[in-house]
Structures are given as C-alpha cells and as structure tokens.
C-alpha atoms as a PDB file:
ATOM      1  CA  UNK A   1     -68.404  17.919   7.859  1.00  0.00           C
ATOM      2  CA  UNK A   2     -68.224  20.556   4.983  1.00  0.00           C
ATOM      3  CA  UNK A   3     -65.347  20.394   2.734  1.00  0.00           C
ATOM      4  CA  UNK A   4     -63.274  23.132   1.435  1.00  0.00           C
ATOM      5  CA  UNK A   5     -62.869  23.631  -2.276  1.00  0.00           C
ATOM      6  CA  UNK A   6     -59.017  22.534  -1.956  1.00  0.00           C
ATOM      7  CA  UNK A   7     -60.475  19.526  -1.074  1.00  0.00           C
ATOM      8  CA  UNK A   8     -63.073  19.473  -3.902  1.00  0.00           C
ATOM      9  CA  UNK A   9     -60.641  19.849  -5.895  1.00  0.00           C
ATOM     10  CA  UNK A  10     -57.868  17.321  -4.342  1.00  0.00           C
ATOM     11  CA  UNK A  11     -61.195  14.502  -4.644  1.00  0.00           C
ATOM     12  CA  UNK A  12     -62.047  15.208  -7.888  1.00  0.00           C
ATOM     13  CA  UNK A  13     -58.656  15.147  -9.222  1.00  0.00           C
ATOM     14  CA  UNK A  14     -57.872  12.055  -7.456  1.00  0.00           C
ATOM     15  CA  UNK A  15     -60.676  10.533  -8.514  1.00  0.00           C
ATOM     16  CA  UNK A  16     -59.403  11.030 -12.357  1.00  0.00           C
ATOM     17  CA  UNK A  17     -56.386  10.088 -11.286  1.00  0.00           C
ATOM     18  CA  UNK A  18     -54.331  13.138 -12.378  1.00  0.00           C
ATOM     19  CA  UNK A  19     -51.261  14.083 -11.012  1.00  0.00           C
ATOM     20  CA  UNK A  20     -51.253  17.692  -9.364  1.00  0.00           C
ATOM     21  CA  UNK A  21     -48.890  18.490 -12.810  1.00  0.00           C
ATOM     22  CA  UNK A  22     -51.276  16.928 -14.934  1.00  0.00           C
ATOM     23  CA  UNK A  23     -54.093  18.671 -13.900  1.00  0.00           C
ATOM     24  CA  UNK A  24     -52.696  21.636 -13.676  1.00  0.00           C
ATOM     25  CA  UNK A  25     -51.741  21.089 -17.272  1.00  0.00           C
ATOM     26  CA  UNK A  26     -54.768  20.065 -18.185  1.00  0.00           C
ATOM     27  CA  UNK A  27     -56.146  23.836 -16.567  1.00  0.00           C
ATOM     28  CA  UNK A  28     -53.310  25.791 -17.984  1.00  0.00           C
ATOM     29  CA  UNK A  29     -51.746  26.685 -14.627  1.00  0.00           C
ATOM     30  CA  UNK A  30     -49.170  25.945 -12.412  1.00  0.00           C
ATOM     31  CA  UNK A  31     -48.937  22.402 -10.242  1.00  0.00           C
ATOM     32  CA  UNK A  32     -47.655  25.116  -7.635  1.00  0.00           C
ATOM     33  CA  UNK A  33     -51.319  26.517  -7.869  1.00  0.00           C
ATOM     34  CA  UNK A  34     -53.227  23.486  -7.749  1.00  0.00           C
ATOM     35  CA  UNK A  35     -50.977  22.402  -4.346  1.00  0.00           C
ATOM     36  CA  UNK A  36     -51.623  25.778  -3.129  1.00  0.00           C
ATOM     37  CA  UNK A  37     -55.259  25.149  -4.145  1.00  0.00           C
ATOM     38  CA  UNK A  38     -55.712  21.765  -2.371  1.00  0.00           C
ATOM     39  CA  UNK A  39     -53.980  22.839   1.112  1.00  0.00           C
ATOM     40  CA  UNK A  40     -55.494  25.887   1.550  1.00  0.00           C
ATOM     41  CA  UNK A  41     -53.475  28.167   0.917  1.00  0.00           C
ATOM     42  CA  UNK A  42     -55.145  29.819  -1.778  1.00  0.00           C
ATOM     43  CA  UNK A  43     -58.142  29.705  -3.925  1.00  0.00           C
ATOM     44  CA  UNK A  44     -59.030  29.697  -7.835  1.00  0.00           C
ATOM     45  CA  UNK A  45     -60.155  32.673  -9.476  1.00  0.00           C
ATOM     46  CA  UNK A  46     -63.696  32.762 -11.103  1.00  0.00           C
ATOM     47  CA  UNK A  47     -62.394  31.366 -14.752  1.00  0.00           C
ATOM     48  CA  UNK A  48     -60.600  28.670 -13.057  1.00  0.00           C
ATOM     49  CA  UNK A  49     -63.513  27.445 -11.147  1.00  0.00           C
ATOM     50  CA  UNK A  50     -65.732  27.516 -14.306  1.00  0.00           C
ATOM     51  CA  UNK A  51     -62.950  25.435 -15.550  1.00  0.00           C
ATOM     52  CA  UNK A  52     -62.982  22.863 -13.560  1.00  0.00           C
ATOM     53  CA  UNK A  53     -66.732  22.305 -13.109  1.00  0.00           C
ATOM     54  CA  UNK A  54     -66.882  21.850 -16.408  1.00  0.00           C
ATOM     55  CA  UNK A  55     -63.412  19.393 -16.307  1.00  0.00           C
ATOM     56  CA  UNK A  56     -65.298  17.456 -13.165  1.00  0.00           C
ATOM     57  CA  UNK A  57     -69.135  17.617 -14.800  1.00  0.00           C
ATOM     58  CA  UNK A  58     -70.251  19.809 -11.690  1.00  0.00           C
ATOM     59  CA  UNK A  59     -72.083  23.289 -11.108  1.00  0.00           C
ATOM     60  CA  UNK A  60     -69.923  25.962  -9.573  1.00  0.00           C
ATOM     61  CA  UNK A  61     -72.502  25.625  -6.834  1.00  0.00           C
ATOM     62  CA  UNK A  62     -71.435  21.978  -5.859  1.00  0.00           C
ATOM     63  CA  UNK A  63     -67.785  22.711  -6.401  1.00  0.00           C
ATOM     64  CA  UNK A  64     -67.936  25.419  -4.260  1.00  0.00           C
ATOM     65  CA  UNK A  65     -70.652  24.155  -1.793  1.00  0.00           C
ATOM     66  CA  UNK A  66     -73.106  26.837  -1.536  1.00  0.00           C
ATOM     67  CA  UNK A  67     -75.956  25.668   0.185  1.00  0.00           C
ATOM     68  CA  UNK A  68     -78.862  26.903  -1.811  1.00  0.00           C
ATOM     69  CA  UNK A  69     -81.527  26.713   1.440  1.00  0.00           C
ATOM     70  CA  UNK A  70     -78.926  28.345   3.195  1.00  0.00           C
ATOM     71  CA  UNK A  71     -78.580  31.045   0.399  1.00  0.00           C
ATOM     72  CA  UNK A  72     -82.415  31.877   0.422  1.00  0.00           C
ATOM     73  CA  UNK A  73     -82.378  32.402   3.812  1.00  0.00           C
ATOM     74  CA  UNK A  74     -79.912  34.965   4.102  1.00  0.00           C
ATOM     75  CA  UNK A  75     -81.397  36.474   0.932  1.00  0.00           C
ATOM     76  CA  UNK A  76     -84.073  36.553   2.774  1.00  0.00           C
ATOM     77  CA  UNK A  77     -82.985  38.449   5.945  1.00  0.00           C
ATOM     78  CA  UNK A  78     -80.875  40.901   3.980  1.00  0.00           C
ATOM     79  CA  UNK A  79     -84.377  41.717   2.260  1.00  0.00           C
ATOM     80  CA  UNK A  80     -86.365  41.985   5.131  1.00  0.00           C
ATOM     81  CA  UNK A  81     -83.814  44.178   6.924  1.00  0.00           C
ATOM     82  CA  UNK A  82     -83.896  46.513   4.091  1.00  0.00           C
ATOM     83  CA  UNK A  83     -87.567  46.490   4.175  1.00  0.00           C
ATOM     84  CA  UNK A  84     -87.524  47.373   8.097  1.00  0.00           C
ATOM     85  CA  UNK A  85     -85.069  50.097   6.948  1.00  0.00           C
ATOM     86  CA  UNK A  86     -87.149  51.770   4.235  1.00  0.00           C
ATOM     87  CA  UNK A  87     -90.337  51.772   6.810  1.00  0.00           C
END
C-alpha cells in the first residue's frame, strides 16, 4: 500500500515524537499546516519538503515516494513517443 506524504510526514514526526506544534515550530510554520499536511488536505511546498528530509535524514525521493523504476519508465515512453513524432 503506498503512503501519502501526509502520512510520511505524520510517521516521521511521530517517530521523533514531536507534537504537530512542535514540529511545526521546529519548520517555521503553522501546526495548522502540518495537520493540514498529515490529513490530506494540503501539501508542502518545495522548501518545506527539502526541510524536512533533511529534519528526518531522507531524500526528497523517499519522502515523497517516487519510484525511481517507475520514473525511467515513463521517461522512457515520453522519449520514445517524441522520437515516433519527429520520424
């Protein structure tokens, strides 16, 4: 089952047991935006998410669960389609 990043983020925070307040300190944000964060409702912006893989010793990649096979593959069919195009 893949994860969202709320729930990245709602692990990892756990899991250094902050508070949604201190964590959000911690970031320099709202604990409004970390709830909003962990259910869902929103996501972090680019500097935020550098933030915290570097708070939770990650790569943006595993925070944000790109699937680097996965990635290659549709790199891959986006270049062969604009190969077939340009033929």
């Amino acid at each position: 089952m893949k994860l969202t990043i709320g729930e990245n983020i709602r692990t990892f925070r756990k899991k250094n047991d902050l508070t949604q307040e201190a964590f959000a300190d911690r970031l320099g944000v709202t604990y409004q935006s970390v709830s909003r964060w962990e259910n869902g409702a929103a996501s972090p912006d680019n500097t935020v998410i550098k933030k915290l893989a570097y708070l939770f010793d990650v790569t943006t990649d595993y925070l944000l669960e790109v699937d680097p096979v996965r990635m290659k593959e549709s790199i891959r069919e986006i270049i062969d389609k604009a190969n077939e195009n340009n033929a």
